[in-house]
N, C-alpha and C. Protein backbone atom coordinates (compact mmCIF):
# COMPACT_ATOMS: atom_id res chain seq x y z
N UNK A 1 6.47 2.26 5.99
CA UNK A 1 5.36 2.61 5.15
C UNK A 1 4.62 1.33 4.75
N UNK A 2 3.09 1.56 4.65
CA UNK A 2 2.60 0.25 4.55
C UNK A 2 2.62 0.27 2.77
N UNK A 3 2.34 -1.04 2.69
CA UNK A 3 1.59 -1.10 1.58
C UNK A 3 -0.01 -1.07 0.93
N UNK A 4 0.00 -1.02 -0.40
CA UNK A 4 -1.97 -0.68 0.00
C UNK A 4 -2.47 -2.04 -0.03
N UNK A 5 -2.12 -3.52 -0.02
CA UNK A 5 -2.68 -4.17 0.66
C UNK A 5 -2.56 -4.39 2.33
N UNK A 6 -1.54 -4.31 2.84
CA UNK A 6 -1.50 -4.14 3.96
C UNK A 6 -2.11 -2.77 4.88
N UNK A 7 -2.65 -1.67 3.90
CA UNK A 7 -3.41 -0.82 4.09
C UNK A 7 -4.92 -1.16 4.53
N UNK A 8 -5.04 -2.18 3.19
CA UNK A 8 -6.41 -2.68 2.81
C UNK A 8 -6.67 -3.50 4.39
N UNK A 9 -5.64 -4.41 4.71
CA UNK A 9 -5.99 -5.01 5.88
C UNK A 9 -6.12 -4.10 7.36
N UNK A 10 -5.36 -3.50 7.07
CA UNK A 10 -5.49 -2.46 8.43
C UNK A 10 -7.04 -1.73 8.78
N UNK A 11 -7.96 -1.39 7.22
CA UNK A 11 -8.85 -0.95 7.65
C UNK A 11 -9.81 -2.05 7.55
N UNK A 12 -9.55 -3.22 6.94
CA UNK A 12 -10.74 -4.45 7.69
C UNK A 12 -10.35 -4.93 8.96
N UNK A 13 -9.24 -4.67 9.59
CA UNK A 13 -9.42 -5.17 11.10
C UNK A 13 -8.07 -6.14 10.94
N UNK A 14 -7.79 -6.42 10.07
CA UNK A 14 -6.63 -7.95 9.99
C UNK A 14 -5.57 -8.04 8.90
N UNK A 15 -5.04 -8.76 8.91
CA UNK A 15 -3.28 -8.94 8.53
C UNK A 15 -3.11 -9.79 7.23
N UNK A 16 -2.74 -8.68 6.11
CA UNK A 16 -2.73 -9.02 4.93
C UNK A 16 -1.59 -10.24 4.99
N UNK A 17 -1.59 -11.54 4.28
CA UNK A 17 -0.75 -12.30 3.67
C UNK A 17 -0.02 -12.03 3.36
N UNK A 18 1.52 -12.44 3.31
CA UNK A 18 2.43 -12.23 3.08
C UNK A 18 2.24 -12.35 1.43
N UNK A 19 1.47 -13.80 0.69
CA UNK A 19 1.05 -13.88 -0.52
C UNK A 19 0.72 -11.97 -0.93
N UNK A 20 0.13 -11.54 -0.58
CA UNK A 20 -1.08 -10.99 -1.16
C UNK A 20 0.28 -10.03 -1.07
N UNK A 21 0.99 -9.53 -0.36
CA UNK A 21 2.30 -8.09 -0.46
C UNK A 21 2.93 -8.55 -1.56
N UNK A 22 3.29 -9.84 -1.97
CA UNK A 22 4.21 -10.38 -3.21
C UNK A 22 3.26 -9.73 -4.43
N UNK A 23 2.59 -10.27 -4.43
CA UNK A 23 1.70 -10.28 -5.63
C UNK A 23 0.99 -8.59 -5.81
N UNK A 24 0.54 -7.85 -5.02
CA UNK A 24 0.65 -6.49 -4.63
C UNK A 24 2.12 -6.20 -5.43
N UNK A 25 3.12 -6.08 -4.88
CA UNK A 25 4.42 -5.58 -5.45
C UNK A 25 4.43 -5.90 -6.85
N UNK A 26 4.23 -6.92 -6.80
CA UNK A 26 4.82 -7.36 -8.49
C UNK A 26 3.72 -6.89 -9.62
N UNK A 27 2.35 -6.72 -9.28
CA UNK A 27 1.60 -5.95 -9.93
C UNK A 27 1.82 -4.53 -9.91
N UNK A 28 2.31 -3.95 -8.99
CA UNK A 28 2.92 -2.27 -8.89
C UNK A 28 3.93 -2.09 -10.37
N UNK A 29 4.96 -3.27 -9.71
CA UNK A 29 5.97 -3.25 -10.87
C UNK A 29 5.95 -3.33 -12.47
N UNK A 30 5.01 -4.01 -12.42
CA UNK A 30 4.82 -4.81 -13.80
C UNK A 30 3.71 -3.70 -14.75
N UNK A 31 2.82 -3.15 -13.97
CA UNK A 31 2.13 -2.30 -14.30
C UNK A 31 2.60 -0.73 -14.11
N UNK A 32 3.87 -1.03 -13.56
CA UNK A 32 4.30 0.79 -13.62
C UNK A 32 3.48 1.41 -13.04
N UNK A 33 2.91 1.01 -11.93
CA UNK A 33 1.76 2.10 -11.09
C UNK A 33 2.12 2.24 -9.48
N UNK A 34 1.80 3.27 -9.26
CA UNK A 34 2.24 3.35 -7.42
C UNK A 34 1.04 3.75 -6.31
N UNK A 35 1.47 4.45 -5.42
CA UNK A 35 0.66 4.46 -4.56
C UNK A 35 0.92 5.56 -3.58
N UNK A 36 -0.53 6.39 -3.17
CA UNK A 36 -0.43 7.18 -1.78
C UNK A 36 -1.46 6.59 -1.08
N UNK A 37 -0.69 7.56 0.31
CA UNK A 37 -1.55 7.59 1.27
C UNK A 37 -1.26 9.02 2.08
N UNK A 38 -2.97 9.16 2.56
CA UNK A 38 -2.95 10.55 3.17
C UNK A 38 -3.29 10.13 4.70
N UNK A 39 -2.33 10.27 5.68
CA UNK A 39 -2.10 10.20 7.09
C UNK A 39 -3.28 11.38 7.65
N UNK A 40 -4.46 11.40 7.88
CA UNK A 40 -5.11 12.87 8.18
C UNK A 40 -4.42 13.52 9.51
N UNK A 41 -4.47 12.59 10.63
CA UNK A 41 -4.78 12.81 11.75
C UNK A 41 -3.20 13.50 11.91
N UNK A 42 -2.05 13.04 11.37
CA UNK A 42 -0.88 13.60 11.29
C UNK A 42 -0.35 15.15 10.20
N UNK A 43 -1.58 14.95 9.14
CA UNK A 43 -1.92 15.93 7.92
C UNK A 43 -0.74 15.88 7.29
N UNK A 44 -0.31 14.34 6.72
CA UNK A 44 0.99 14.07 6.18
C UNK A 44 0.52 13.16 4.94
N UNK A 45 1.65 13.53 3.98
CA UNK A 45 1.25 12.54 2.93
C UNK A 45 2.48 11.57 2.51
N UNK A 46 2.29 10.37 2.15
CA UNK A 46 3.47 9.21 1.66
C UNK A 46 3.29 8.80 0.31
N UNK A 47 3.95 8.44 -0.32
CA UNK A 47 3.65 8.12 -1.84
C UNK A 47 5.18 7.15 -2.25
N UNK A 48 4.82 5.94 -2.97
CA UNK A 48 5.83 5.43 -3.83
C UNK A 48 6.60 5.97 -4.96
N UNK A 49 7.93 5.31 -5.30
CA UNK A 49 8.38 6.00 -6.24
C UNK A 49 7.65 6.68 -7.91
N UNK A 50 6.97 5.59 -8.15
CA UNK A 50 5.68 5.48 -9.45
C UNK A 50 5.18 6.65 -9.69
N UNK A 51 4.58 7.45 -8.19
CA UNK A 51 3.87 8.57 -8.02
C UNK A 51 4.31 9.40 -8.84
């Protein structure tokens, strides 16, 4: 499962920083917030624990 910066990079074309997943995570954590994503083409959905 990606993450939503590594999300973020997938739909500009290129490869989020390893920086930017640390700092991503630790703002998830710290802020108690999570994350989906809706797969269309599969019509599937993923979500973090937070959700």
């Amino acid at each position: 499962m990606l993450t939503a910066a590594q999300g973020k990079a997938v739909l500009a074309g290129k490869q989020g920083s390893q920086d930017d997943v640390g700092v991503l995570s630790l703002a998830e954590t710290v802020g108690n917030m999570g994350y989906w994503y809706w797969y269309i083409q599969s019509e599937s959905l993923s979500w973090s624990e937070q959700v």
